[in-house]
Every structure is written in structure tokens, then in C-alpha cells.
PDB file of N, CA and C in Angstrom:
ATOM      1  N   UNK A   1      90.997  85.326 107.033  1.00  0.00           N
ATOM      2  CA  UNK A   1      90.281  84.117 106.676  1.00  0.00           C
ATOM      3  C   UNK A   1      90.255  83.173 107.854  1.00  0.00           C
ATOM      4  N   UNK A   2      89.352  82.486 107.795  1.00  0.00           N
ATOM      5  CA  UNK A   2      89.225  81.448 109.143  1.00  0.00           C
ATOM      6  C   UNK A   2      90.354  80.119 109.076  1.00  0.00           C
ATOM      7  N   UNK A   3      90.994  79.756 108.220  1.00  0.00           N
ATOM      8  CA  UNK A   3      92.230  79.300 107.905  1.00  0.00           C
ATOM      9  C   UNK A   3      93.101  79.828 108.755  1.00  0.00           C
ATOM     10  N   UNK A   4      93.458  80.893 108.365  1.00  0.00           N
ATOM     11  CA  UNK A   4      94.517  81.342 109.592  1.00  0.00           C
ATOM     12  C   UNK A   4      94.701  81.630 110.819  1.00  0.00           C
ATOM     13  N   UNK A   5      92.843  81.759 111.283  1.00  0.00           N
ATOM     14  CA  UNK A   5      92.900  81.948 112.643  1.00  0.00           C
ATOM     15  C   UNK A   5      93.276  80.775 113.263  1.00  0.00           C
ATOM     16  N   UNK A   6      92.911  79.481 112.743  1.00  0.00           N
ATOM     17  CA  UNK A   6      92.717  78.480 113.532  1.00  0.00           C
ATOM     18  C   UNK A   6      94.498  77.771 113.532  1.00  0.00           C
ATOM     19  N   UNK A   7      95.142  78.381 112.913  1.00  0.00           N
ATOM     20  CA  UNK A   7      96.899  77.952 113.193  1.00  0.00           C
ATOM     21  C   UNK A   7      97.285  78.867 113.748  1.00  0.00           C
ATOM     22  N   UNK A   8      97.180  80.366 114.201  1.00  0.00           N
ATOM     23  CA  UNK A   8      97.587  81.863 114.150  1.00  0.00           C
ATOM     24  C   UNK A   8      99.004  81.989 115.123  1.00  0.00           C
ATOM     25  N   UNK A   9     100.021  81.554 115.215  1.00  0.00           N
ATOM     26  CA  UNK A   9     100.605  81.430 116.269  1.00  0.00           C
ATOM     27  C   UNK A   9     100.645  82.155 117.398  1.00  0.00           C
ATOM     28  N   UNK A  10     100.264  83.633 116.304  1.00  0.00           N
ATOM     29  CA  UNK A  10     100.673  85.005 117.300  1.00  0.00           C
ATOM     30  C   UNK A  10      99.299  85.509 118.071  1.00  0.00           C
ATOM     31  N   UNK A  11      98.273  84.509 118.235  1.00  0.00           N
ATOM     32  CA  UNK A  11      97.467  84.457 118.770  1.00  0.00           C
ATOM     33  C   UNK A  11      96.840  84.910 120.240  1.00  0.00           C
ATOM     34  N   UNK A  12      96.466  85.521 121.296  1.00  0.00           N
ATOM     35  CA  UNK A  12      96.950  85.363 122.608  1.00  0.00           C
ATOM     36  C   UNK A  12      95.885  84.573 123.167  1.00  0.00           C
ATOM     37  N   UNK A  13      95.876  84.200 124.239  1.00  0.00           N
ATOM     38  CA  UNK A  13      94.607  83.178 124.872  1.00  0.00           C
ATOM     39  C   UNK A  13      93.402  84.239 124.904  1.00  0.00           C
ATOM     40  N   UNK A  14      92.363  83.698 124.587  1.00  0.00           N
ATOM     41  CA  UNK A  14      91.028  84.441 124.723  1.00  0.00           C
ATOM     42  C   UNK A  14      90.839  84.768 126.357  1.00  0.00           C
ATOM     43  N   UNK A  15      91.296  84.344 126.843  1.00  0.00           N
ATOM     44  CA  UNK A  15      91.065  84.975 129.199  1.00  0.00           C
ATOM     45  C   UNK A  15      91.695  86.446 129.010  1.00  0.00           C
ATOM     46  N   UNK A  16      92.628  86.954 127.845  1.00  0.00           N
ATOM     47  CA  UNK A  16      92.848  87.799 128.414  1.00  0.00           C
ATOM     48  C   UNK A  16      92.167  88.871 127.863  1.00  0.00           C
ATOM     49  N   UNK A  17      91.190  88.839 126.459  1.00  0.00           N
ATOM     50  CA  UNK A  17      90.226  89.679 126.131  1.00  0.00           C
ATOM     51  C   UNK A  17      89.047  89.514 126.784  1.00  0.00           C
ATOM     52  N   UNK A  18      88.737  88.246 127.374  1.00  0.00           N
ATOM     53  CA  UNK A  18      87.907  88.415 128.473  1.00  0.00           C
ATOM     54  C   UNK A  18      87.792  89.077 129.856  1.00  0.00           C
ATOM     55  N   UNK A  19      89.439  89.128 130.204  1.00  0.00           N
ATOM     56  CA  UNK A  19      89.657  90.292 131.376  1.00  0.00           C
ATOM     57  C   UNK A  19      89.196  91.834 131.010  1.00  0.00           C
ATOM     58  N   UNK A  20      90.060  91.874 129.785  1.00  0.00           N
ATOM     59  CA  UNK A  20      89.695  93.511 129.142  1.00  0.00           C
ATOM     60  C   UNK A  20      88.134  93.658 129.286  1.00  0.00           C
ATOM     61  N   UNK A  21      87.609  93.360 128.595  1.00  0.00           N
ATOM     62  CA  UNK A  21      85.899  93.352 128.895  1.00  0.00           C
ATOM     63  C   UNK A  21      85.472  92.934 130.452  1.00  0.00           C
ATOM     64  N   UNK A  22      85.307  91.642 130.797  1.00  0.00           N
ATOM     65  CA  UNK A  22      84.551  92.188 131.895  1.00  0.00           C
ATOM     66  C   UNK A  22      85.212  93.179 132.335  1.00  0.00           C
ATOM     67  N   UNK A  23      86.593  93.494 132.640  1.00  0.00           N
ATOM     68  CA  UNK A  23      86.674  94.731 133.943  1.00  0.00           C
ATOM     69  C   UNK A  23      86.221  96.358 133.853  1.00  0.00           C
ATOM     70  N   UNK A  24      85.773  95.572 131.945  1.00  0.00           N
ATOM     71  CA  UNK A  24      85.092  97.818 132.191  1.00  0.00           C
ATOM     72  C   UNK A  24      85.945  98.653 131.444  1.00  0.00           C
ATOM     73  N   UNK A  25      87.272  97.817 130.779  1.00  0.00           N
ATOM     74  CA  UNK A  25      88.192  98.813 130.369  1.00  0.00           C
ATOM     75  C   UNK A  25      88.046  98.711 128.855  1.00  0.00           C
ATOM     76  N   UNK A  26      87.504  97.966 127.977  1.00  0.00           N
ATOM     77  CA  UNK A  26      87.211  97.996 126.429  1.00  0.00           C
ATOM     78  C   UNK A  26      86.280  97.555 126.331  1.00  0.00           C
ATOM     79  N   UNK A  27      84.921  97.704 125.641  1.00  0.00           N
ATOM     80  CA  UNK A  27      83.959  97.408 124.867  1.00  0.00           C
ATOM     81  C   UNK A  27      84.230  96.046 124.070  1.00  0.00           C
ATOM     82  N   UNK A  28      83.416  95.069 123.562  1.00  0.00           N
ATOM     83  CA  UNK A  28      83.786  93.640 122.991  1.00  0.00           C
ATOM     84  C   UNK A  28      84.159  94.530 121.597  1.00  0.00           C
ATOM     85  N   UNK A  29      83.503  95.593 120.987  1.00  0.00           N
ATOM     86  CA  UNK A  29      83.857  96.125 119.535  1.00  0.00           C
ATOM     87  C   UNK A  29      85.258  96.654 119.703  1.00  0.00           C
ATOM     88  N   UNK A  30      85.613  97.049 120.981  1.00  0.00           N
ATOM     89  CA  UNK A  30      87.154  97.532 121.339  1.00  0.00           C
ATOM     90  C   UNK A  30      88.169  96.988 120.776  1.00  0.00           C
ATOM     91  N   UNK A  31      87.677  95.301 121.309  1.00  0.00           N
ATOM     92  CA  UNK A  31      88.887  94.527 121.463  1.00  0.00           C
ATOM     93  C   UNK A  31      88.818  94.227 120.281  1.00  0.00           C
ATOM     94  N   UNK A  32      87.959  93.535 119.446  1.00  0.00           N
ATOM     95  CA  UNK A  32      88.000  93.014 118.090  1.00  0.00           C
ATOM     96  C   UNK A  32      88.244  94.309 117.154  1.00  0.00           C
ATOM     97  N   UNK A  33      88.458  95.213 117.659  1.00  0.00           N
ATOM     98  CA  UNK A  33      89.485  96.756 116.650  1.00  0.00           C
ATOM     99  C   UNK A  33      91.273  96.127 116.938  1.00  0.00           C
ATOM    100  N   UNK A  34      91.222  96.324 118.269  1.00  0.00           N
ATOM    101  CA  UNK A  34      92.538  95.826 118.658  1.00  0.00           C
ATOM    102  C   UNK A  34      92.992  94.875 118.151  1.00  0.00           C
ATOM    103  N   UNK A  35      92.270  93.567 118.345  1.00  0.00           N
ATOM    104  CA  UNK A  35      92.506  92.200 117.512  1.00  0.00           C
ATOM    105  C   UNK A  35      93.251  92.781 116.047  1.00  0.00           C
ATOM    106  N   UNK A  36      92.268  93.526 115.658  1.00  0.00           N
ATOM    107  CA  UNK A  36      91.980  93.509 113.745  1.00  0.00           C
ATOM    108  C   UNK A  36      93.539  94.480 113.628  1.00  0.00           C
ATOM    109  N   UNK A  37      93.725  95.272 114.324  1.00  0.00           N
ATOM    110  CA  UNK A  37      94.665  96.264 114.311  1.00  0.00           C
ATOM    111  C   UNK A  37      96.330  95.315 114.567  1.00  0.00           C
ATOM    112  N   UNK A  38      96.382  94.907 115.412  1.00  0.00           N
ATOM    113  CA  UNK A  38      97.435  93.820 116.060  1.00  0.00           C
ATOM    114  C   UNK A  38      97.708  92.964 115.009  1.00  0.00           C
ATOM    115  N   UNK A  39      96.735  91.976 114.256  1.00  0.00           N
ATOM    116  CA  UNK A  39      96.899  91.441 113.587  1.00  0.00           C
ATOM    117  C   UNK A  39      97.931  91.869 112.048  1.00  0.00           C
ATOM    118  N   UNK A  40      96.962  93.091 111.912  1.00  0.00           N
ATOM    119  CA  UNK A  40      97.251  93.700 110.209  1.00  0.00           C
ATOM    120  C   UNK A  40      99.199  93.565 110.789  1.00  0.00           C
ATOM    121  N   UNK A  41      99.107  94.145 111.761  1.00  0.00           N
ATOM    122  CA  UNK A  41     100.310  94.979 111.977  1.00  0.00           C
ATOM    123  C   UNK A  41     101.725  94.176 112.064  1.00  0.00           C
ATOM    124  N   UNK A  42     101.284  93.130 112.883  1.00  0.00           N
ATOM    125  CA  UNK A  42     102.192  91.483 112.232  1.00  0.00           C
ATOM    126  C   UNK A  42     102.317  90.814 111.298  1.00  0.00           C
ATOM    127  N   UNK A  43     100.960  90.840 110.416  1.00  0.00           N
ATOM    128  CA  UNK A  43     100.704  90.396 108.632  1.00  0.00           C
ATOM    129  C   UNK A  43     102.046  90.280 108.293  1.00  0.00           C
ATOM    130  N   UNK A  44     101.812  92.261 108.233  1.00  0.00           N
ATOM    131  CA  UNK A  44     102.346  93.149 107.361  1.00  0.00           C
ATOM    132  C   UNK A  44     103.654  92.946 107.698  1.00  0.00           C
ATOM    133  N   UNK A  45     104.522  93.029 108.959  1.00  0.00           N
ATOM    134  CA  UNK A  45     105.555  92.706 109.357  1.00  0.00           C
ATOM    135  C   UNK A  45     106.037  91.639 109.075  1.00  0.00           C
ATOM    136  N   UNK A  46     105.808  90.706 108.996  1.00  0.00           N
ATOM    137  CA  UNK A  46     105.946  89.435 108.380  1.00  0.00           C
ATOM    138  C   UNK A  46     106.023  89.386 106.807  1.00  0.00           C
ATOM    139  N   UNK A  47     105.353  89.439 106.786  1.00  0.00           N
ATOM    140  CA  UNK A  47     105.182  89.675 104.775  1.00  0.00           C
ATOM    141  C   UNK A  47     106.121  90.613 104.519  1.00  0.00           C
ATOM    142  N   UNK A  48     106.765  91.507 105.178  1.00  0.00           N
ATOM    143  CA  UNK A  48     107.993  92.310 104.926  1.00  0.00           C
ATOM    144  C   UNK A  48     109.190  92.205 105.038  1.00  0.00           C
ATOM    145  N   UNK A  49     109.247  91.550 106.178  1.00  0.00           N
ATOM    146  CA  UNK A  49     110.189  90.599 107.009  1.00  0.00           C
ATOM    147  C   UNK A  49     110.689  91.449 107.386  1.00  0.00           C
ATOM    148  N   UNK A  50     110.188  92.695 108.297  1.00  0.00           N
ATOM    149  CA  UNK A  50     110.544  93.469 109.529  1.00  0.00           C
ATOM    150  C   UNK A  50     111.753  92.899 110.064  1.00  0.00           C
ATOM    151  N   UNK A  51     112.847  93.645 110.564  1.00  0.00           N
ATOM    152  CA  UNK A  51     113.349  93.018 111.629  1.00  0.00           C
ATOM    153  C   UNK A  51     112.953  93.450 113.189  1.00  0.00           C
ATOM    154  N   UNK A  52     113.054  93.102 114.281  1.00  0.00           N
ATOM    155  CA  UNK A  52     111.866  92.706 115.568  1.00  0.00           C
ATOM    156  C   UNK A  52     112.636  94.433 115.854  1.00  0.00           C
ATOM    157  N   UNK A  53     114.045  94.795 115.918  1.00  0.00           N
ATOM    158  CA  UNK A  53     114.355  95.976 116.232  1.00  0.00           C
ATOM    159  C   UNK A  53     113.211  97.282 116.107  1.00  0.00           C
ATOM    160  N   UNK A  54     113.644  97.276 114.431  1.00  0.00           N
ATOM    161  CA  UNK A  54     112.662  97.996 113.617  1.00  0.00           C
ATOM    162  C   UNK A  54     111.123  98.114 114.417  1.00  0.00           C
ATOM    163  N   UNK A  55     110.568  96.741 114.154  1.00  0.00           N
ATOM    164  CA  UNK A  55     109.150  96.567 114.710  1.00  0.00           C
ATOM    165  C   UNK A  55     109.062  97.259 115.949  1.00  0.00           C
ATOM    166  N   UNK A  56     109.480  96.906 117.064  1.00  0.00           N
ATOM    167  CA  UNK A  56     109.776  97.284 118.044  1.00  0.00           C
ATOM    168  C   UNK A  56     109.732  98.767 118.211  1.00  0.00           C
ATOM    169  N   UNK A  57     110.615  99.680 117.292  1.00  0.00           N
ATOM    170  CA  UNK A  57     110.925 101.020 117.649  1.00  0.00           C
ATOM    171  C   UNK A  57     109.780 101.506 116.604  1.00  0.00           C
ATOM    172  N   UNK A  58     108.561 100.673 115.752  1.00  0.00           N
ATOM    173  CA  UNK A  58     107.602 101.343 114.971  1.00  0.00           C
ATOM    174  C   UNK A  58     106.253 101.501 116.022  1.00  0.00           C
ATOM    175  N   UNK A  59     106.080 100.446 116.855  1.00  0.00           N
ATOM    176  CA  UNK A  59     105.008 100.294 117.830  1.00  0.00           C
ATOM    177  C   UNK A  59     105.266 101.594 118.800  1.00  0.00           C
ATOM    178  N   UNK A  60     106.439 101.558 119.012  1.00  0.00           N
ATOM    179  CA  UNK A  60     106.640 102.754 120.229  1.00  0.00           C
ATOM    180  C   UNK A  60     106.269 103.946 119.570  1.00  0.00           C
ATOM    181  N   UNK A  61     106.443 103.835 118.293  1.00  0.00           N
ATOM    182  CA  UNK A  61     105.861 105.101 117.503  1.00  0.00           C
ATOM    183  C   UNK A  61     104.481 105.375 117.750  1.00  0.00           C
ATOM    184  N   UNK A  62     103.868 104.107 117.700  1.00  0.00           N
ATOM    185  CA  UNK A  62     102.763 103.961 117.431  1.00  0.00           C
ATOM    186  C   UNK A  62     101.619 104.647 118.538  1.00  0.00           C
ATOM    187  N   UNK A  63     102.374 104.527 119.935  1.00  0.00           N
ATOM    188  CA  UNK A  63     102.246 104.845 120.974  1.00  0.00           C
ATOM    189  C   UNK A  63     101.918 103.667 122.247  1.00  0.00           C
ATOM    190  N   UNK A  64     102.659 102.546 121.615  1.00  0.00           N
ATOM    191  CA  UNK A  64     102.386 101.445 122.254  1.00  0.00           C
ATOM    192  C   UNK A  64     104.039 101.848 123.864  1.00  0.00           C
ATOM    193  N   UNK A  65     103.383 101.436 124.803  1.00  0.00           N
ATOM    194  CA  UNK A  65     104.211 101.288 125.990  1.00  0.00           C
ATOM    195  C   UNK A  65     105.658 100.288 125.367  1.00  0.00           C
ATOM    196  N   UNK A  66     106.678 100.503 126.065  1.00  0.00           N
ATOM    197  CA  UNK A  66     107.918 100.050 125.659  1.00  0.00           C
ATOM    198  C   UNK A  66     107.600  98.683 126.004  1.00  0.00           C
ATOM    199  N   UNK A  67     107.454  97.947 127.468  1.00  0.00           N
ATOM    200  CA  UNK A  67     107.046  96.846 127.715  1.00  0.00           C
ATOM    201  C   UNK A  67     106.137  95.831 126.567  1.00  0.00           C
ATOM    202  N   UNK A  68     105.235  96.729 126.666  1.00  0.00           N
ATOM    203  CA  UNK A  68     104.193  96.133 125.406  1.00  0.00           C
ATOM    204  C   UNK A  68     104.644  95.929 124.149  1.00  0.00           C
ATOM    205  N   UNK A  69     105.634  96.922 123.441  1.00  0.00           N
ATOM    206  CA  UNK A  69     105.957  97.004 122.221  1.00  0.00           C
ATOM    207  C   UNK A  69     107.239  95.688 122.525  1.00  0.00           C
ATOM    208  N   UNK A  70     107.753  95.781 123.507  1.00  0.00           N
ATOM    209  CA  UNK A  70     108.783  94.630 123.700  1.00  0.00           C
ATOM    210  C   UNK A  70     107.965  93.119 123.834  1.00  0.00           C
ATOM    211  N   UNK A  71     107.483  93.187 124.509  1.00  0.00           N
ATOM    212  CA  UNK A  71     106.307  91.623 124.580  1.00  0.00           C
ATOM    213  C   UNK A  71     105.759  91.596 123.442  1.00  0.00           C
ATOM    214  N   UNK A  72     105.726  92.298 122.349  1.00  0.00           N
ATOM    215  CA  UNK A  72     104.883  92.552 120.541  1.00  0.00           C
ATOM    216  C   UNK A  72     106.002  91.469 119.902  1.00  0.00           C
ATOM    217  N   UNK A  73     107.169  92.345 120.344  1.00  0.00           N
ATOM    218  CA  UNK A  73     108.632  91.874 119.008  1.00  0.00           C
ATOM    219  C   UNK A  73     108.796  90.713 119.855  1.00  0.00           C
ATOM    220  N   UNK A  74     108.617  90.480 121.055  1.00  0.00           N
ATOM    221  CA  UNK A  74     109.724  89.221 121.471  1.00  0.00           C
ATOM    222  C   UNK A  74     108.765  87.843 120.640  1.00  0.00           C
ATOM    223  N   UNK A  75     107.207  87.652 120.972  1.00  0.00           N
ATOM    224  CA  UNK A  75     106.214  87.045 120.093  1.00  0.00           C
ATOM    225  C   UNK A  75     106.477  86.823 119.117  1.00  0.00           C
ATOM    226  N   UNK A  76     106.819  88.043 118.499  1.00  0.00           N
ATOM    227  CA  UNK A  76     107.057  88.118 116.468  1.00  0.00           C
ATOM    228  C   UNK A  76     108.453  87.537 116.240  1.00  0.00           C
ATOM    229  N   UNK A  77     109.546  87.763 117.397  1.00  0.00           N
ATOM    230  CA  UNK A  77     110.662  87.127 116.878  1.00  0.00           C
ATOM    231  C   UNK A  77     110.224  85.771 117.526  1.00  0.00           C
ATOM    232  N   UNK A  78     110.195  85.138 118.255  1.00  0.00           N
ATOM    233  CA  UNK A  78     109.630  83.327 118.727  1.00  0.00           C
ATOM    234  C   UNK A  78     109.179  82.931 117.445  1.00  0.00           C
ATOM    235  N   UNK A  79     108.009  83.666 117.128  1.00  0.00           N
ATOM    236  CA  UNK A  79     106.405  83.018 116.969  1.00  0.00           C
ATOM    237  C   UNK A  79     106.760  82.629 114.836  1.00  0.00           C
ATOM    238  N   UNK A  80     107.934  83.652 115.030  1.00  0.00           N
ATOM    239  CA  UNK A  80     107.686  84.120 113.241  1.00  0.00           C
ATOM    240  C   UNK A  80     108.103  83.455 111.973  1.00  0.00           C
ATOM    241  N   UNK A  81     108.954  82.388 112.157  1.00  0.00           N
ATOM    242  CA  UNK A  81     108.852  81.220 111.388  1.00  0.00           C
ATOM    243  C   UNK A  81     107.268  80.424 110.942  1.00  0.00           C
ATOM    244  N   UNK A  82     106.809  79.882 112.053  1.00  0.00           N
ATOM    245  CA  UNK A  82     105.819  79.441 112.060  1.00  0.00           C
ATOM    246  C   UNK A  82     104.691  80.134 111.608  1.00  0.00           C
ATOM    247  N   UNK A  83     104.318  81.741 111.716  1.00  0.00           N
ATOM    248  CA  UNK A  83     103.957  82.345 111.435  1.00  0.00           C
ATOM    249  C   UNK A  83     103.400  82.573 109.957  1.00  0.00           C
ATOM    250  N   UNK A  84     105.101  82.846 109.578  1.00  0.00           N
ATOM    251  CA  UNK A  84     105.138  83.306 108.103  1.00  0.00           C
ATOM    252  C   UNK A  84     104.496  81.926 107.029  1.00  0.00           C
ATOM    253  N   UNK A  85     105.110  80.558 107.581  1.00  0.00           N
ATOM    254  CA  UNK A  85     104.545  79.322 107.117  1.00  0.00           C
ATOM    255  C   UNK A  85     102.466  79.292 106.748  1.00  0.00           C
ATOM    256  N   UNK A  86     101.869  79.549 108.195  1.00  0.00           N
ATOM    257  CA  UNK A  86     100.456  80.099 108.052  1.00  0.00           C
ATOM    258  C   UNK A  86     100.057  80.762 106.697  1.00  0.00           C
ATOM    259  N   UNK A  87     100.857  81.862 106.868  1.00  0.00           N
ATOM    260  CA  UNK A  87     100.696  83.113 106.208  1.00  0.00           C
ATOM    261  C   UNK A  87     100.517  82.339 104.436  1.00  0.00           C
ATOM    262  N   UNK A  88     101.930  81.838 104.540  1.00  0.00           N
ATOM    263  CA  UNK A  88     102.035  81.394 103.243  1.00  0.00           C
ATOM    264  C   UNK A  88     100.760  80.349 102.549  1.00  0.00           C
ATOM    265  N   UNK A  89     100.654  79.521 103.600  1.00  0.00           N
ATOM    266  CA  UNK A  89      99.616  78.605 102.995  1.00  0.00           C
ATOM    267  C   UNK A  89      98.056  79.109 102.756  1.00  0.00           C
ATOM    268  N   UNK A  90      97.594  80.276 103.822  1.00  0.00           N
ATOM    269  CA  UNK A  90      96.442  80.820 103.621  1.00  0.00           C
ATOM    270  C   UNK A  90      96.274  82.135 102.202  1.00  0.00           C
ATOM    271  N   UNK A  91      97.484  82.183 102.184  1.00  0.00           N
ATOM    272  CA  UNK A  91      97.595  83.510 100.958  1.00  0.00           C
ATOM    273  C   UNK A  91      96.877  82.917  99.728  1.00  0.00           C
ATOM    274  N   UNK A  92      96.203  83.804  98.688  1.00  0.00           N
ATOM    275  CA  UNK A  92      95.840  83.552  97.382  1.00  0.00           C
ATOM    276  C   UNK A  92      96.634  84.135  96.440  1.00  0.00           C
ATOM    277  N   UNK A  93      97.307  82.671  96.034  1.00  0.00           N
ATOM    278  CA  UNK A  93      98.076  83.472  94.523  1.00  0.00           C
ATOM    279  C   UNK A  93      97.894  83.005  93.579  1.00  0.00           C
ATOM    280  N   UNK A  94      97.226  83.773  92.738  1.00  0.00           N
ATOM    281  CA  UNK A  94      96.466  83.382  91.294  1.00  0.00           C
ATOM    282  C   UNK A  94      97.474  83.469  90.304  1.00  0.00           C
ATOM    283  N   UNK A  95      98.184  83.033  88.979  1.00  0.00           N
ATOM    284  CA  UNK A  95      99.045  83.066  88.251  1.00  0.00           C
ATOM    285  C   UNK A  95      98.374  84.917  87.439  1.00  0.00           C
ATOM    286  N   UNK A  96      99.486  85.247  87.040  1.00  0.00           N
ATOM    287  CA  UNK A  96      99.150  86.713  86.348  1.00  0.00           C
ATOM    288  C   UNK A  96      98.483  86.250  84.662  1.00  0.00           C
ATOM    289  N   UNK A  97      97.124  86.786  84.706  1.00  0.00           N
ATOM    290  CA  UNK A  97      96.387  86.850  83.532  1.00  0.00           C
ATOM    291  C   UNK A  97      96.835  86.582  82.387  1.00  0.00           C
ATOM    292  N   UNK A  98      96.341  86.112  81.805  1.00  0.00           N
ATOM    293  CA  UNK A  98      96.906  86.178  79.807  1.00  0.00           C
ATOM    294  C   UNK A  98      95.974  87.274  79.415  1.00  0.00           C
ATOM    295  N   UNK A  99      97.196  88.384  78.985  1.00  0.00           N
ATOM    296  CA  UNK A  99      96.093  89.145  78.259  1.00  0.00           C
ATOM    297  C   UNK A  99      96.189  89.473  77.000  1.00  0.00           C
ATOM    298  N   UNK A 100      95.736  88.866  75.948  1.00  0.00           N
ATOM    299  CA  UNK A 100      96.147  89.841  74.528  1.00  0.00           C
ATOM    300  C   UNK A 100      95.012  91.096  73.834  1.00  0.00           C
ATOM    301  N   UNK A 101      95.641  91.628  73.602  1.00  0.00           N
ATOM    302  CA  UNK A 101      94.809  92.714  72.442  1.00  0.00           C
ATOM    303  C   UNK A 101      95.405  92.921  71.657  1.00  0.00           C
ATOM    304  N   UNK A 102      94.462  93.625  70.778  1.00  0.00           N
ATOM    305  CA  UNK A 102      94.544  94.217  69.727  1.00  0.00           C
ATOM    306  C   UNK A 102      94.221  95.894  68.918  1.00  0.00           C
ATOM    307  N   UNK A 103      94.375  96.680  68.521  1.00  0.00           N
ATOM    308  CA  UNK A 103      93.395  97.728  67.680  1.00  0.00           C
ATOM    309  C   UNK A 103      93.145  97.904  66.765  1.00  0.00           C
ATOM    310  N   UNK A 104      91.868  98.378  66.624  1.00  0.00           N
ATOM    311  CA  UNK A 104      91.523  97.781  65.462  1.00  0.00           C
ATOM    312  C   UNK A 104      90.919  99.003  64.591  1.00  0.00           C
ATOM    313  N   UNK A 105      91.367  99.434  63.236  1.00  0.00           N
ATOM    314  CA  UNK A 105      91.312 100.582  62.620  1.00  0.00           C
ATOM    315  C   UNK A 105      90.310 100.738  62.081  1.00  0.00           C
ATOM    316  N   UNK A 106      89.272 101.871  62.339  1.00  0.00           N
ATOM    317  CA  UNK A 106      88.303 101.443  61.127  1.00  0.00           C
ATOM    318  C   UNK A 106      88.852 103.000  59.716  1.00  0.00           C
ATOM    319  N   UNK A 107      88.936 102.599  58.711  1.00  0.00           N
ATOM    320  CA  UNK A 107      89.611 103.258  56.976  1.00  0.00           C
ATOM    321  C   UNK A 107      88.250 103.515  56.822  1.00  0.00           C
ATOM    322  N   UNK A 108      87.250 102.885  56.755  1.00  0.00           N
ATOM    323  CA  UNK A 108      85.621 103.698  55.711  1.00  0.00           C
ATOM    324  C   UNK A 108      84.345 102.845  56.599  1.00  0.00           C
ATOM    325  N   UNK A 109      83.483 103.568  56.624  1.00  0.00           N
ATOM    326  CA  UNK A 109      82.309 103.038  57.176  1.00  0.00           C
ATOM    327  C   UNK A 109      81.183 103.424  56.090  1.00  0.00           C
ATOM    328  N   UNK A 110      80.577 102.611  55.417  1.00  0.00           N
ATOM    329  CA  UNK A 110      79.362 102.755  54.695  1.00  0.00           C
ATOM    330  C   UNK A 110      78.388 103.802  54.973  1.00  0.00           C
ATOM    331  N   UNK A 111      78.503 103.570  56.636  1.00  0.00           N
ATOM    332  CA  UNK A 111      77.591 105.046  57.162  1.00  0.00           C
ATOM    333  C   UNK A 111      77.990 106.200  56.818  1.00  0.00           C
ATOM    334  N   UNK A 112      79.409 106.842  57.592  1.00  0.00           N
ATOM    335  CA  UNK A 112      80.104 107.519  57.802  1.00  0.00           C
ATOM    336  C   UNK A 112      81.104 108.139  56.646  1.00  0.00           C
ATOM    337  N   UNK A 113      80.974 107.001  55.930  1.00  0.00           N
ATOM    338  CA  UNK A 113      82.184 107.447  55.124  1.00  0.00           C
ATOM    339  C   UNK A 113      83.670 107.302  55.467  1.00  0.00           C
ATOM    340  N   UNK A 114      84.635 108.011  55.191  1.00  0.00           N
ATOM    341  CA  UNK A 114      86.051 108.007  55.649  1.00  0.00           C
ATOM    342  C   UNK A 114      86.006 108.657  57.014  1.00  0.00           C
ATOM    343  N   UNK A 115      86.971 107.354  57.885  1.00  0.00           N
ATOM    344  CA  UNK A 115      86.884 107.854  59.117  1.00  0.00           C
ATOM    345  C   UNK A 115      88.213 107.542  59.658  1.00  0.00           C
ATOM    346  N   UNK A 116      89.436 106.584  58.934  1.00  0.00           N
ATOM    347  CA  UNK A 116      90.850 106.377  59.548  1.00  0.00           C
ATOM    348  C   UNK A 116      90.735 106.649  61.171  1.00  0.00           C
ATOM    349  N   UNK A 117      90.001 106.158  62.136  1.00  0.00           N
ATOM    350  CA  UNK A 117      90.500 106.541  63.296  1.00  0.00           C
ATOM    351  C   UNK A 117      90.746 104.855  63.895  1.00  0.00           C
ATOM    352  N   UNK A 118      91.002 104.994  65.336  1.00  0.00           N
ATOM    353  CA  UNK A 118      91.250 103.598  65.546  1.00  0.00           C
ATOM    354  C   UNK A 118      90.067 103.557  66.214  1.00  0.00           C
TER     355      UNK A 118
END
């Protein structure tokens, strides 16, 4: 949501998706995969409350460079108070439904005759 971009802590300066592009090395649809991908991946970490270890040794899974996956967690551990605060205020939480029912038997139908089913 545009709510959260505009507090996002874990944000990085836009010069450096502008380096990626002009120099030839990602496509603008590249980076905004990356963006979208990076993002989910802190959400989710957050909303879980990852610890930065964990995180850390899931990115390397991921096939992210150790450096990189270390500059990921050191962000997420700084950034992640503030973070999770965002998170919280942009989230939608609707109270859980009222739902009642009922079934309802039909014993005889004028048409049908005897039919006892529900």
C-alpha cells in the first residue's frame, strides 16, 4: 500500500536502483521484481519476528552473497522496531464476522409429499 512506502524504513535510496539500470545490469521490471521480492521477504520476517541470525542464514539459502545477506540482517536488525510499528499501522484488521445459522428441515411438501430431508 502507498502508506507504507512513504514511512518504509527498510527502504534504500532510489541512486542506487538508478545505478542498477543505467549501467546495463537490470532492466527497470528487474528491479521493481527485486524491490517486490526484498520487500515480501522483510514483511514476512517481521510479522514473524525472525531472528536476524535465522534471516541471515535463510537469504544465504536463498542464494544471496554472505556480504549482502549480512547488509539484509544488519538493516532488519537497526531498522526493525520502527519497521514493525509501519507494518502495524498500515495492516487491515477487520474484527472476525458474526455468523449465525441455522437448518432447516423440510417433514412434507404439498408438491412432493414426504420428504424429512434437511
Amino acid at each position: 500500500s502507498s502508506g507504507i512506502n512513504a514511512e518504509w524504513p527498510l527502504r534504500p535510496g532510489y541512486d542506487v536502483f538508478t545505478k542498477l539500470i543505467d549501467n546495463g545490469m537490470f532492466s527497470f521490471s528487474d528491479v521493481k521484481a527485486l524491490i517486490a521480492g526484498l520487500t515480501f521477504i522483510l514483511q514476512s520476517a517481521l510479522r514473524h519476528d525472525v531472528e536476524p541470525t535465522s534471516l541471515d542464514s535463510e537469504l544465504q539459502q536463498l542464494g544471496f552473497p554472505k556480504e549482502h545477506a549480512g547488509a539484509l540482517t544488519k538493516a532488519y536488525t537497526d531498522h526493525s522496531q520502527k519497521a514493525r510499528e509501519v507494518l502495524r499501522k498500515s495492516s487491515l484488521r477487520y474484527p472476525p464476522p458474526s455468523v449465525t445459522w441455522s437448518v432447516d428441515y423440510v417433514a412434507h411438501s404439498s408438491k412432493y409429499g414426504k420428504i424429512e430431508e434437511p
